[in-house]
Protein backbone atom coordinates (compact mmCIF):
# COMPACT_ATOMS: atom_id res chain seq x y z
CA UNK A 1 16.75 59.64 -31.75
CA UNK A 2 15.20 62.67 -30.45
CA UNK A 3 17.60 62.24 -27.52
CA UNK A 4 20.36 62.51 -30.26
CA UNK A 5 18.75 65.31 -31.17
CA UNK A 6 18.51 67.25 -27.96
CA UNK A 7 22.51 66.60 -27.14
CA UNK A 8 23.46 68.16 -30.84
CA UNK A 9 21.34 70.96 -30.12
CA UNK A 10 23.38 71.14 -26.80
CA UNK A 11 26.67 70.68 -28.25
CA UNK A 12 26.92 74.16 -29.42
CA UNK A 13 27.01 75.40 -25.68
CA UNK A 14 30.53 75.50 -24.19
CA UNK A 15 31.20 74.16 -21.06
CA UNK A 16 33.15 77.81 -20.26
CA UNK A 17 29.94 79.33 -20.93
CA UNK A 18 28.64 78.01 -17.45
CA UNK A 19 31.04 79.00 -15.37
CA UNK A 20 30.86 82.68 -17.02
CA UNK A 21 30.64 85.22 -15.19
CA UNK A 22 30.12 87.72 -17.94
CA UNK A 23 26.94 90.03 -17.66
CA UNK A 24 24.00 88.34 -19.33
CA UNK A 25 23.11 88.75 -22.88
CA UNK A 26 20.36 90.61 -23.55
CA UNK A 27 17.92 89.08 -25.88
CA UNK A 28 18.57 91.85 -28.54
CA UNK A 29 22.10 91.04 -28.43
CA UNK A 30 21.17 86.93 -29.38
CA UNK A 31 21.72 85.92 -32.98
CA UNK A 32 19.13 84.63 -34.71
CA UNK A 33 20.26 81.02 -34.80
CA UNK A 34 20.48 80.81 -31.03
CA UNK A 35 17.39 82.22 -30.73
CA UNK A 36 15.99 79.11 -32.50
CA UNK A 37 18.15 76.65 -30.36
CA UNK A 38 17.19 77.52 -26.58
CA UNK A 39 13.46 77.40 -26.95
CA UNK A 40 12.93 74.25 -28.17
CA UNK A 41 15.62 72.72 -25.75
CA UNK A 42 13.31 71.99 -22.87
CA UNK A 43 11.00 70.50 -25.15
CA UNK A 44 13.12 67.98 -26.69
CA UNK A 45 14.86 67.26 -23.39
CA UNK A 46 11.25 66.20 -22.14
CA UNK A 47 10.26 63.81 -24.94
CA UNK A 48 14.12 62.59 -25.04
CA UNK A 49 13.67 61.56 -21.04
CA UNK A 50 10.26 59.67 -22.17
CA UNK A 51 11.80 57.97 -24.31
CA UNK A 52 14.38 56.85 -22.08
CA UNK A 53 11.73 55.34 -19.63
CA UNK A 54 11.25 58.28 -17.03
CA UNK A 55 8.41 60.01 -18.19
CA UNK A 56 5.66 60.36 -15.72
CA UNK A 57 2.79 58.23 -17.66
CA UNK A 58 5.45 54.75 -18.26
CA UNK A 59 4.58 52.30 -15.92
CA UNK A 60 7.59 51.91 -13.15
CA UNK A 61 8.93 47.96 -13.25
CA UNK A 62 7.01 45.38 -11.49
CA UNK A 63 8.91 44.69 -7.58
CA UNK A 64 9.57 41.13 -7.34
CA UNK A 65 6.52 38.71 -5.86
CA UNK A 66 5.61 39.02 -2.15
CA UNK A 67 4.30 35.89 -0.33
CA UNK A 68 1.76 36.94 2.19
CA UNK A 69 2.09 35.68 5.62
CA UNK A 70 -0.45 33.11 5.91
CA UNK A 71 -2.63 33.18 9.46
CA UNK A 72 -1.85 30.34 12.42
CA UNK A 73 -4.76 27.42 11.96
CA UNK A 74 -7.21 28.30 14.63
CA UNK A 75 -6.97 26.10 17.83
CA UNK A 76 -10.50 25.21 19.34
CA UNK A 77 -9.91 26.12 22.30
CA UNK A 78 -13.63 24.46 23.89
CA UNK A 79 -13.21 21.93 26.66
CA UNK A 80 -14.70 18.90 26.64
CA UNK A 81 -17.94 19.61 28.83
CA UNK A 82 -18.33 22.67 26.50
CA UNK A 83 -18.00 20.05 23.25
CA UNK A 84 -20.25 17.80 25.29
CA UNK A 85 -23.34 20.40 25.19
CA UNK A 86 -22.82 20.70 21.63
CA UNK A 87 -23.59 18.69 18.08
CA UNK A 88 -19.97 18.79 17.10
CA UNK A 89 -19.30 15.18 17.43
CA UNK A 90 -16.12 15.50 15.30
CA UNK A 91 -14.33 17.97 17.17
CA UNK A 92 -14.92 16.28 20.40
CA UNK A 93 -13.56 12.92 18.83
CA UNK A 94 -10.29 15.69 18.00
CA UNK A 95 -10.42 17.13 21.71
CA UNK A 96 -10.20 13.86 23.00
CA UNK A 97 -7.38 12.97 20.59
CA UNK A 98 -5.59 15.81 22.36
CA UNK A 99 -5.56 14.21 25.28
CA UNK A 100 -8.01 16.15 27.51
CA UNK A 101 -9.53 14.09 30.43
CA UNK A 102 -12.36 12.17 29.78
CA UNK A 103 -13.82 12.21 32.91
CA UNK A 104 -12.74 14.72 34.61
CA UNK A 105 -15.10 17.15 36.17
CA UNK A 106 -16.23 20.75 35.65
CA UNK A 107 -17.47 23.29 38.50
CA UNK A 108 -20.70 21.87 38.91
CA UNK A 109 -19.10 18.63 39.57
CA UNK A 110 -20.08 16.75 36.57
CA UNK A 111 -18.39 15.03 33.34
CA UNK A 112 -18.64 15.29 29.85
CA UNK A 113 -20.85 12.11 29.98
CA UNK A 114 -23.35 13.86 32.24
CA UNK A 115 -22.95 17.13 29.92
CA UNK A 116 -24.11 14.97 26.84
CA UNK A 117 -27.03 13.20 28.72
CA UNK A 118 -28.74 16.53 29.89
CA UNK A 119 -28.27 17.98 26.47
CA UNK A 120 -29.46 14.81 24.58
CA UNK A 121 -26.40 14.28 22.39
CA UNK A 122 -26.54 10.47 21.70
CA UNK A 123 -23.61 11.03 19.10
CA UNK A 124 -21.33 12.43 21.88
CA UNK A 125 -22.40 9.71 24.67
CA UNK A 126 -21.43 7.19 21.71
CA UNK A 127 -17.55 9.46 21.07
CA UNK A 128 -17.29 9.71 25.07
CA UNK A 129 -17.65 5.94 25.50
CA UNK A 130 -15.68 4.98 22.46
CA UNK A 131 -12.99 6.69 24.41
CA UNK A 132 -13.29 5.08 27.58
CA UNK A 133 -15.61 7.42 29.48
CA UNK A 134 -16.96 6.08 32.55
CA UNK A 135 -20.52 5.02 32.25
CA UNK A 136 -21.31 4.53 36.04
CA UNK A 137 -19.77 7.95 36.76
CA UNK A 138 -21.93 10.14 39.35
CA UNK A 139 -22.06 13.57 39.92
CA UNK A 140 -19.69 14.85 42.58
CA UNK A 141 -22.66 16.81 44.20
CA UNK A 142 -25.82 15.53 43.82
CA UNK A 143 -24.06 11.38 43.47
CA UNK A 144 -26.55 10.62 40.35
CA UNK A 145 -25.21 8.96 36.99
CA UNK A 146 -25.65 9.81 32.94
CA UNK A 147 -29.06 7.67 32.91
CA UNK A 148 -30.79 9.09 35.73
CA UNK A 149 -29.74 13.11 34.31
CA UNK A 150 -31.05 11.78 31.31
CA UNK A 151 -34.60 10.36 32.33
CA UNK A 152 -34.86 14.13 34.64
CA UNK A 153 -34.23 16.21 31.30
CA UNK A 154 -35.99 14.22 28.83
CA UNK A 155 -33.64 13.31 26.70
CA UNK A 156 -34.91 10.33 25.27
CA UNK A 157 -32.20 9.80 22.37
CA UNK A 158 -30.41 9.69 25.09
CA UNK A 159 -31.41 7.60 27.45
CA UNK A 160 -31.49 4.69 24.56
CA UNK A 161 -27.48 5.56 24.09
CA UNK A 162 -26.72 4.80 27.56
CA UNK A 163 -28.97 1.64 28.19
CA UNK A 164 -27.92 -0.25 25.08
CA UNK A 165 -24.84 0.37 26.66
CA UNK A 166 -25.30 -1.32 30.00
CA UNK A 167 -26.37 1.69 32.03
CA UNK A 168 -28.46 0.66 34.80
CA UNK A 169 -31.98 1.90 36.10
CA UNK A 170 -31.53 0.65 39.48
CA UNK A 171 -28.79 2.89 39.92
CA UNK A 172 -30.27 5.34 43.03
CA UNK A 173 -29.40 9.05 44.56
CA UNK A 174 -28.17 8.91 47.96
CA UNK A 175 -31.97 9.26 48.84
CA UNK A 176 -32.83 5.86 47.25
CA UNK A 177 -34.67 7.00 44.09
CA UNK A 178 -33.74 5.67 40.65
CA UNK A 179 -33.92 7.18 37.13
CA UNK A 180 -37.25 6.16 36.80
CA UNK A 181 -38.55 7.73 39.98
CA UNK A 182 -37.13 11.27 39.03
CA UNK A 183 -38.65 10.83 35.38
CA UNK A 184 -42.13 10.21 37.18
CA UNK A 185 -41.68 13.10 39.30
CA UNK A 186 -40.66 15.60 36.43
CA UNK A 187 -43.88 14.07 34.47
CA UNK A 188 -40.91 12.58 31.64
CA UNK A 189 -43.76 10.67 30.10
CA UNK A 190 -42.40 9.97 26.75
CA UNK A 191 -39.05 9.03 28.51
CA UNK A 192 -41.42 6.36 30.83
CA UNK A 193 -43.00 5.44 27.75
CA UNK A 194 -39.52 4.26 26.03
CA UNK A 195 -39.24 2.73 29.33
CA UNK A 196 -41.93 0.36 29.01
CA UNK A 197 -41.48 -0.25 25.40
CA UNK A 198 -38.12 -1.61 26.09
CA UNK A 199 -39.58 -3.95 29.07
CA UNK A 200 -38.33 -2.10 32.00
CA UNK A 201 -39.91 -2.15 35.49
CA UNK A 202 -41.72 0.80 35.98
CA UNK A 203 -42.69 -0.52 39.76
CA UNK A 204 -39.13 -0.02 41.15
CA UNK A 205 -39.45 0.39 45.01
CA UNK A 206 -37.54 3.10 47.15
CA UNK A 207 -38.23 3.79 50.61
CA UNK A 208 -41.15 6.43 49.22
CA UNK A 209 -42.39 4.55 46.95
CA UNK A 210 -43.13 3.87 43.10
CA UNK A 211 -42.90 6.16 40.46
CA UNK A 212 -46.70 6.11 40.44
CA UNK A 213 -46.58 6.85 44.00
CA UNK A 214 -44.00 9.85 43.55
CA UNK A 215 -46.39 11.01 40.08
CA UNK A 216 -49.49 11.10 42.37
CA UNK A 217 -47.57 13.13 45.10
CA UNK A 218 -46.13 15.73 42.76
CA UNK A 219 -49.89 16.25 41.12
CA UNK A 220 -48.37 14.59 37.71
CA UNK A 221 -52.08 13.65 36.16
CA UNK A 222 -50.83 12.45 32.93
CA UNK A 223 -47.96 10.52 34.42
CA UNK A 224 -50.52 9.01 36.90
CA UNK A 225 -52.92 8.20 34.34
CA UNK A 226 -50.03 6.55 31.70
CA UNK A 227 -48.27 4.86 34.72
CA UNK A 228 -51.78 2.85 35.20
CA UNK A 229 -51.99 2.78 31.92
CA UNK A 230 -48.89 0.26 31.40
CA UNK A 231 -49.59 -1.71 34.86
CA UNK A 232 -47.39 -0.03 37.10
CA UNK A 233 -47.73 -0.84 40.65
CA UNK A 234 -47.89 2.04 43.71
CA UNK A 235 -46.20 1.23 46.80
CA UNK A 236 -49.04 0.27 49.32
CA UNK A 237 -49.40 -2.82 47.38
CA UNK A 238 -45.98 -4.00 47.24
CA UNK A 239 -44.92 -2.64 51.27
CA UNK A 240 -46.92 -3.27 54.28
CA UNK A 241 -44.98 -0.25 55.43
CA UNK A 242 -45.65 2.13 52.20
CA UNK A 243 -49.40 1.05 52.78
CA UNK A 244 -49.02 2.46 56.62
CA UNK A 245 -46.91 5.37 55.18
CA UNK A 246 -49.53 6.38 52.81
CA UNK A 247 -52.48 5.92 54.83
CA UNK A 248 -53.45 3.47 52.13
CA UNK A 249 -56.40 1.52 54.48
CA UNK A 250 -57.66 -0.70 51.57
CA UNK A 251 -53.94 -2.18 51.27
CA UNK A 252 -53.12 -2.22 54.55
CA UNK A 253 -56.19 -3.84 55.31
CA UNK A 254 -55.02 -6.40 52.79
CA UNK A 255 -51.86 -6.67 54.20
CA UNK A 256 -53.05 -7.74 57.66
CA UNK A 257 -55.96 -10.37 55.76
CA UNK A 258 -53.25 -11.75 54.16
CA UNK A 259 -50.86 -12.49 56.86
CA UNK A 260 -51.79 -10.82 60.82
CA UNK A 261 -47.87 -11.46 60.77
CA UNK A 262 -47.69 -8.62 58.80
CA UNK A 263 -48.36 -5.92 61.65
CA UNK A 264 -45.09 -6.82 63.08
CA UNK A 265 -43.20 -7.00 59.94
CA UNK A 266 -39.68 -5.03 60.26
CA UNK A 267 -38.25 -2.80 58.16
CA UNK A 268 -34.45 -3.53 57.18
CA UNK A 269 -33.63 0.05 57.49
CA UNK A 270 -33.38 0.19 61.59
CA UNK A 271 -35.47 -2.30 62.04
CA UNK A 272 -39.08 -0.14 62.06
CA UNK A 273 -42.67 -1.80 62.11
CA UNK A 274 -45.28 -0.56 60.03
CA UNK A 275 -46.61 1.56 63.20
CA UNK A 276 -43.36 3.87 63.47
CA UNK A 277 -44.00 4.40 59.48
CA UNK A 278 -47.57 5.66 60.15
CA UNK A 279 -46.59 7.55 63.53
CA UNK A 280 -43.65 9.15 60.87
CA UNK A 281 -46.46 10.41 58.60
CA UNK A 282 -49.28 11.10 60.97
CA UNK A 283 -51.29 8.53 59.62
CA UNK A 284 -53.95 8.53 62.64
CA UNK A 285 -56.41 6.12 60.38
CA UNK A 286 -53.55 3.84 59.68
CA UNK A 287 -52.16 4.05 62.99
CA UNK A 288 -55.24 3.05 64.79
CA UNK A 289 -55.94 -0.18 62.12
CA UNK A 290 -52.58 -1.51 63.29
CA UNK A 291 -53.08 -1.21 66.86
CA UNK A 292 -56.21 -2.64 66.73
CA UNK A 293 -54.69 -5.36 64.59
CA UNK A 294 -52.29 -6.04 67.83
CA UNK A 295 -48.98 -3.28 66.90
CA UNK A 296 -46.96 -2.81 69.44
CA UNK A 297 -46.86 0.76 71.03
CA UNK A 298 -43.47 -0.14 72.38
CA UNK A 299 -42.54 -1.56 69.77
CA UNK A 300 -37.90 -0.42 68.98
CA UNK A 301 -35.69 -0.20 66.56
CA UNK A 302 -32.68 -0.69 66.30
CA UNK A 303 -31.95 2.54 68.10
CA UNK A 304 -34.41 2.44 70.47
CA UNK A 305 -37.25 4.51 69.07
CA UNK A 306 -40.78 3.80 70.05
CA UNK A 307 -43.89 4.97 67.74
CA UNK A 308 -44.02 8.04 69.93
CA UNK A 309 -40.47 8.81 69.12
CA UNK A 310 -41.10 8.54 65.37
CA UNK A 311 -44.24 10.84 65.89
CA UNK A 312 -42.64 13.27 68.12
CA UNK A 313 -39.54 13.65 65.70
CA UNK A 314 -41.61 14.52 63.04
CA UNK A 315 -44.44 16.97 64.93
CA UNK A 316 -47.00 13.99 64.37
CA UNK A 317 -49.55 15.25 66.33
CA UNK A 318 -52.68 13.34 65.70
CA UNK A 319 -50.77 9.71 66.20
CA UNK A 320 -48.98 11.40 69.63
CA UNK A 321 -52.49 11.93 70.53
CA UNK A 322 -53.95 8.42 69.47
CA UNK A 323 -50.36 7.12 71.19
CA UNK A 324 -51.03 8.98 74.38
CA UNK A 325 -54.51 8.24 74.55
CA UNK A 326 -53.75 3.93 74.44
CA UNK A 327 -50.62 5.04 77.04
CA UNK A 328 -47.54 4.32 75.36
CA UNK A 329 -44.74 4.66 77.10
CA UNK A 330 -44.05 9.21 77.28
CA UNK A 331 -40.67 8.08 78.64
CA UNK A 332 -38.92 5.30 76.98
CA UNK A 333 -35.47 5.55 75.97
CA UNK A 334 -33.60 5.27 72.81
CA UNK A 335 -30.08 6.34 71.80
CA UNK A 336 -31.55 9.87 71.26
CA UNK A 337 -33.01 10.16 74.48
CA UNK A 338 -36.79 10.43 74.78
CA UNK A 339 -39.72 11.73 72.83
CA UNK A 340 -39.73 15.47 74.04
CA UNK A 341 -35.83 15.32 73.30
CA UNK A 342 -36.64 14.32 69.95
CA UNK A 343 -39.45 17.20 69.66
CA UNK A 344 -37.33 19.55 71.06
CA UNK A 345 -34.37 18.70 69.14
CA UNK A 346 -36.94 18.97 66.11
CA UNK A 347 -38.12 22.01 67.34
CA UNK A 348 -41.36 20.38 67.11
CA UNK A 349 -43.10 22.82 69.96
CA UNK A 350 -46.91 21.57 69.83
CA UNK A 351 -45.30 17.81 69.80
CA UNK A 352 -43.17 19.26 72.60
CA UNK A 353 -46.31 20.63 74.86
CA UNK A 354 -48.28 17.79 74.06
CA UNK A 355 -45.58 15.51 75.61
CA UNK A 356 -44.79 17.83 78.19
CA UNK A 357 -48.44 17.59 79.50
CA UNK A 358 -48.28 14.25 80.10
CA UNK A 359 -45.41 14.15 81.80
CA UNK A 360 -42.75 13.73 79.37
CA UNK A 361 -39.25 14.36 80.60
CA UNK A 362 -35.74 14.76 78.73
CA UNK A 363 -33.76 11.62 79.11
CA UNK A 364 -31.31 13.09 81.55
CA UNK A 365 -33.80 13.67 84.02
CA UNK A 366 -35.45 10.21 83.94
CA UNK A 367 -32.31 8.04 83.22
CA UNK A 368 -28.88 7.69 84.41
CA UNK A 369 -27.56 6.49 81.09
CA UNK A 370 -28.44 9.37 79.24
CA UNK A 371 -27.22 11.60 82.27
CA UNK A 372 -24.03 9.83 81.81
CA UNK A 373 -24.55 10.30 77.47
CA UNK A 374 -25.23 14.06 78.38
CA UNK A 375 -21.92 14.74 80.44
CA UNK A 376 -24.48 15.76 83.19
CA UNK A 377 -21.96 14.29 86.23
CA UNK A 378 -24.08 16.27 88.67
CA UNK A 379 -27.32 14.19 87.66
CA UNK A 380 -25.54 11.07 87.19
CA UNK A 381 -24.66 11.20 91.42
CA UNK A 382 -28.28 12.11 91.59
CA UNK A 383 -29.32 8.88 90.47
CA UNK A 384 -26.48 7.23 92.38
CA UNK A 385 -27.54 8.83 95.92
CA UNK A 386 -31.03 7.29 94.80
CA UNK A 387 -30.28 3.76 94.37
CA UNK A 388 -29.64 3.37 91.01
CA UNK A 389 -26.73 0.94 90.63
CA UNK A 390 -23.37 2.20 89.07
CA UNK A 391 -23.58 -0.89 86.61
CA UNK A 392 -26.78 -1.08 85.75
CA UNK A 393 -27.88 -2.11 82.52
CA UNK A 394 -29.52 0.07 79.99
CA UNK A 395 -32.21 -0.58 78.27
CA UNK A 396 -30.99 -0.87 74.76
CA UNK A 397 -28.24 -3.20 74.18
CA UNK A 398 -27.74 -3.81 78.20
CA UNK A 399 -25.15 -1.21 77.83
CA UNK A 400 -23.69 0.85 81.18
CA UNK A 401 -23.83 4.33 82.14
CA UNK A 402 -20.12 4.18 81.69
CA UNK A 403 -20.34 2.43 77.88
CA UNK A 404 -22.89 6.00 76.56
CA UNK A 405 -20.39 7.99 78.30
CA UNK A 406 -17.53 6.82 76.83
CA UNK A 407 -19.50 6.78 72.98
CA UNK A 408 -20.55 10.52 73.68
CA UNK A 409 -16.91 11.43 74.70
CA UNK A 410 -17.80 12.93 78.18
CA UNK A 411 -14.64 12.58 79.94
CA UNK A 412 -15.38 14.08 83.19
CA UNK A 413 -18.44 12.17 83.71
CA UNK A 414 -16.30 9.14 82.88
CA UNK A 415 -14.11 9.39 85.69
CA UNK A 416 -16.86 9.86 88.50
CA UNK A 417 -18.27 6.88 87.34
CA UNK A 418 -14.77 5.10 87.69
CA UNK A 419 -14.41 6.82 90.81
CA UNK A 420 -17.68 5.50 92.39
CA UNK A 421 -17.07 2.05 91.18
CA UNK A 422 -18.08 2.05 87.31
CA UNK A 423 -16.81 -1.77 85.99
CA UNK A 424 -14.19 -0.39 83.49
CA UNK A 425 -14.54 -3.84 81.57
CA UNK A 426 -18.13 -3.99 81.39
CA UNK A 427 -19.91 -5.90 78.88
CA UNK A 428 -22.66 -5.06 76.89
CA UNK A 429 -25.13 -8.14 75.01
CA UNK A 430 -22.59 -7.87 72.26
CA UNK A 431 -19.85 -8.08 74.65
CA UNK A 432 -18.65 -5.20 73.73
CA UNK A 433 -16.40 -2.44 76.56
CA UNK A 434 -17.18 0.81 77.17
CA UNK A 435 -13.71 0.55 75.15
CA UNK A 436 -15.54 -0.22 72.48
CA UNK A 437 -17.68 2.10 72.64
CA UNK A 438 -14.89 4.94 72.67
CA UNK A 439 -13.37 3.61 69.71
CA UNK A 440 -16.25 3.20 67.49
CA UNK A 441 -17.14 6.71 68.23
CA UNK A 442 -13.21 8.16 67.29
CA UNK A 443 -13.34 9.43 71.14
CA UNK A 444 -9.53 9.89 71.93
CA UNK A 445 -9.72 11.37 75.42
CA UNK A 446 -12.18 8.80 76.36
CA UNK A 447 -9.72 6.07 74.99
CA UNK A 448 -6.66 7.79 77.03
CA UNK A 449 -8.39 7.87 80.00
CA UNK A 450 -9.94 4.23 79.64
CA UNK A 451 -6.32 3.08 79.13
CA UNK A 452 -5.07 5.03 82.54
CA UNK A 453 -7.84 3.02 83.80
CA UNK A 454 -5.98 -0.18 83.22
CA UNK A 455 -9.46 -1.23 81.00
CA UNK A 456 -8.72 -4.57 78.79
CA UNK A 457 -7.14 -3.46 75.40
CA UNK A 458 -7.74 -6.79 73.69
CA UNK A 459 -11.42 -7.96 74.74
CA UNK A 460 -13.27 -9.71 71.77
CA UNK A 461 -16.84 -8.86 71.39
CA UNK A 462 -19.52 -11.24 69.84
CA UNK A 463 -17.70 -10.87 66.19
CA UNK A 464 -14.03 -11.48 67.38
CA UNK A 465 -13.04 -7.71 67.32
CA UNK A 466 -10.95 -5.87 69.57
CA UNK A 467 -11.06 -1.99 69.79
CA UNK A 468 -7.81 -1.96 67.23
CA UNK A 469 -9.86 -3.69 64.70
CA UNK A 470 -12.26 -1.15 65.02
CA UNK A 471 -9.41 1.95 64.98
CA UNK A 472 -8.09 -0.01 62.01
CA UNK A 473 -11.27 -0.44 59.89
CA UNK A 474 -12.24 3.15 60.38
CA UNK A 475 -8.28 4.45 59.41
CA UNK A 476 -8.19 6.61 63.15
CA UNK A 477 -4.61 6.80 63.04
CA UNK A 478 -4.51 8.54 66.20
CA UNK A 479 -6.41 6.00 68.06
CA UNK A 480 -5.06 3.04 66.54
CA UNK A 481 -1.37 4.35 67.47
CA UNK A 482 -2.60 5.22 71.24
CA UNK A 483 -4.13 1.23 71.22
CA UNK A 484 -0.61 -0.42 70.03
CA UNK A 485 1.86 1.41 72.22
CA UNK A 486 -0.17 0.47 74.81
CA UNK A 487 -0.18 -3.31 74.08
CA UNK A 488 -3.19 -3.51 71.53
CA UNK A 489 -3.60 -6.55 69.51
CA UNK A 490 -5.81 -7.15 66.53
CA UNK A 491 -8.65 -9.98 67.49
CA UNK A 492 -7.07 -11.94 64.04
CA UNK A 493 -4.00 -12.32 66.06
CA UNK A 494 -5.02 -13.28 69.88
């Protein structure tokens, strides 16, 4: 209405009049009536436009709806060994979903399995195995399973997980020591505790012993004192040779009531006697109860060591002084040459003096087969000009000069023992060639030049092998090759 209003108040104003270009009109020369009319035009035109909807204070029309972009689900973006560490059991049931490796390994060289057994997350072991996980799997490093990480942290929870599912406590390091050794060692007792109350052994037996033994070494009190507790055994009374180790006298002196036997009583690793364990340890007390309980001073393993050996290797010094003082042999010879080699080698210098003050020599200088092992030609014809025969037999294995240099590689001294009459063909009490030899120790030139030698490529030693079965067994492709163009045969086939 009031917009009608403001146009007839308008009206009266020609459209001429704003396009004239008269002079203005004064406001003296306005009639009254227009006087009236242009004042109250702005006003009116003001209320007339709020009216219409375009005043200032009317509310403009609502836009149409938006929809806000909604934000990407998150991605957990954890790997597996990270879930592993963690009490998130769902989302590593959804990263495994995913597809990420189960066992693959992480810079430390360890699994998610391993991850979960160090952090005590029996939920994850229980996802990880559910999905396959291998429960066996060992560290790429340090070669040690779930269980045994488990038993070294503590992580009781656990260690339960894993055995009800068949892991295995006789599982060992490369060094020989199981779970339960390493949970002794780290004083684990409420680990060694679940132990026993699920009827494991706690007297497992490595080459250093028990876990009561290991407790007692590390100064574990509490672990020594539970171990006895629950009737674990130490070492000494289950080994002859842990009792010699040890210096244990009352169970060694057991030992040797029991069975006199006993003093001579090898070892299967290399064939060692209870003597070369004390020697090892410079047990002097032991030592000296087994010699005069008839030990052998001589006595070798399997590669040739003597007591003194064993003592010299590791700086024994008291049992190289018992072992001098009843005269064993300062000389003998084993695949490593002879006591001061070993000291020296060792860098065992009072061993070394001790040795050398009795007249201990390095093998080269008192035996043509460790000349020959040492690529020392020069001494080898030494020992030729005095007698020593070209063939002779060693003293371990009955092997030649030629067979240790062929098994150390030392060309050169190979061929002046061909040239002065070595047998290429020789045999050692295996029956194995200096062929052999070469082979077994991946020695290519040696092979070459044994071949050039016309030596026999198929002998069989006491097991039916020829060199190629050796080449073969061991995957030397470059030996194996140089064996069958020559006419090699495998022994399976002659």
């Amino acid at each position: 209405m009031l917009f009608f209003v403001a146009c007839q108040l308008t009206s009266g104003l020609n459209p001429r009049d704003l396009n004239d270009t008269r002079p203005p009109i004064r406001m003296n020369q306005i009639k009254p009536k227009e006087t009236l009319r242009w004042p109250l035009l702005p006003a009116l035109l003001m209320v007339a436009l709020g009216q219409a909807g375009c005043g200032p204070d009317e509310p403009e029309p609502p836009s149409a709806a938006q929809t806000k972009p909604q934000p990407a689900p998150k991605v957990d973006s954890r790997s597996l060994h990270e879930l592993a560490a963690t009490d998130e059991a769902d989302a590593l049931r959804h990263a495994l979903q995913l597809g990420q490796a189960i066992d693959a390994f992480n810079a430390l060289g360890q699994a998610p399995l391993h991850i979960a057994a160090i952090h005590n997350r029996p939920a994850n072991i229980e996802v990880l195995l559910a999905h396959r996980a291998n429960l066996h799997a060992k560290t790429q490093k340090e070669k040690i399973d779930a269980l045994y990480l488990a038993c070294a942290h503590d992580s009781r929870d656990a260690v339960k997980r894993l055995l009800a599912n068949g892991g295995k406590l006789d599982s060992t390091a490369p060094n020989g020591w199981t779970a339960v050794h390493v949970a002794a060692i780290n004083g684990r007792d409420a680990v060694l505790q679940l132990l026993h109350d699920l009827g494991k052994d706690l007297s497992t037996l490595c080459p250093d012993g028990t876990p009561l033994d290991f407790a007692r070494i590390h100064n574990r009190d509490s672990t020594v004192q539970l171990l006895k507790r629950l009737g674990a055994k130490k070492g000494a009374s289950l080994s002859v040779h842990l009792a010699a180790r040890h210096g244990d006298i009352e169970a060694l002196n057991d030992w040797v009531k029991r069975n006199r036997a006993n003093v001579h009583f090898r070892a299967k690793k290399h064939q060692a006697m209870p003597l070369h364990w004390a020697a090892e340890a410079d047990q002097a007390e032991a030592a000296e109860l087994l010699l005069n309980r008839g030990a052998d001073k001589a006595a070798r393993t399997d590669g040739g060591w003597t007591p003194l050996h064993s003592a010299a290797a590791k700086g024994s010094t008291n049992v190289i002084a018992l072992l001098l003082k009843r005269r064993a042999p300062v000389n003998a010879i084993s695949q490593s040459g002879t006591p001061l080699d070993l000291a020296k080698g060792h860098q065992q210098t009072k061993a070394a003096a001790m040795l050398q003050a009795r007249r201990g020599r390095a093998g080269h200088e008192v035996s043509i087969h460790m000349a020959a092992a040492k690529g020392d030609a020069i001494a080898v014809q030494a020992f030729l000009r005095r007698g020593v025969k070209v063939n002779m037999p060693g003293p371990l294995h009955k092997s030649t000069p030629l067979h240790w240099a062929a098994g150390a590689g030392k060309v050169n001294t190979m061929e002046v023992l061909i040239s002065l009459g070595a047998d290429v063909d020789a045999l050692s009490n295996s029956n194995a060639t200096p062929l052999h030899q070469a082979v077994l120790r991946n020695r290519p030139e040696a092979v070459k030049l044994l071949i050039r030698s016309n030596a026999d490529l198929n002998s069989q030693n006491k097991s039916g092998h020829t060199p190629l079965d050796y080449a073969k067994a061991n995957d030397w492709s470059e030996l194996a090759t140089l064996l069958q163009e020559a006419g090699a045969l495998s022994g399976k086939s002659l």
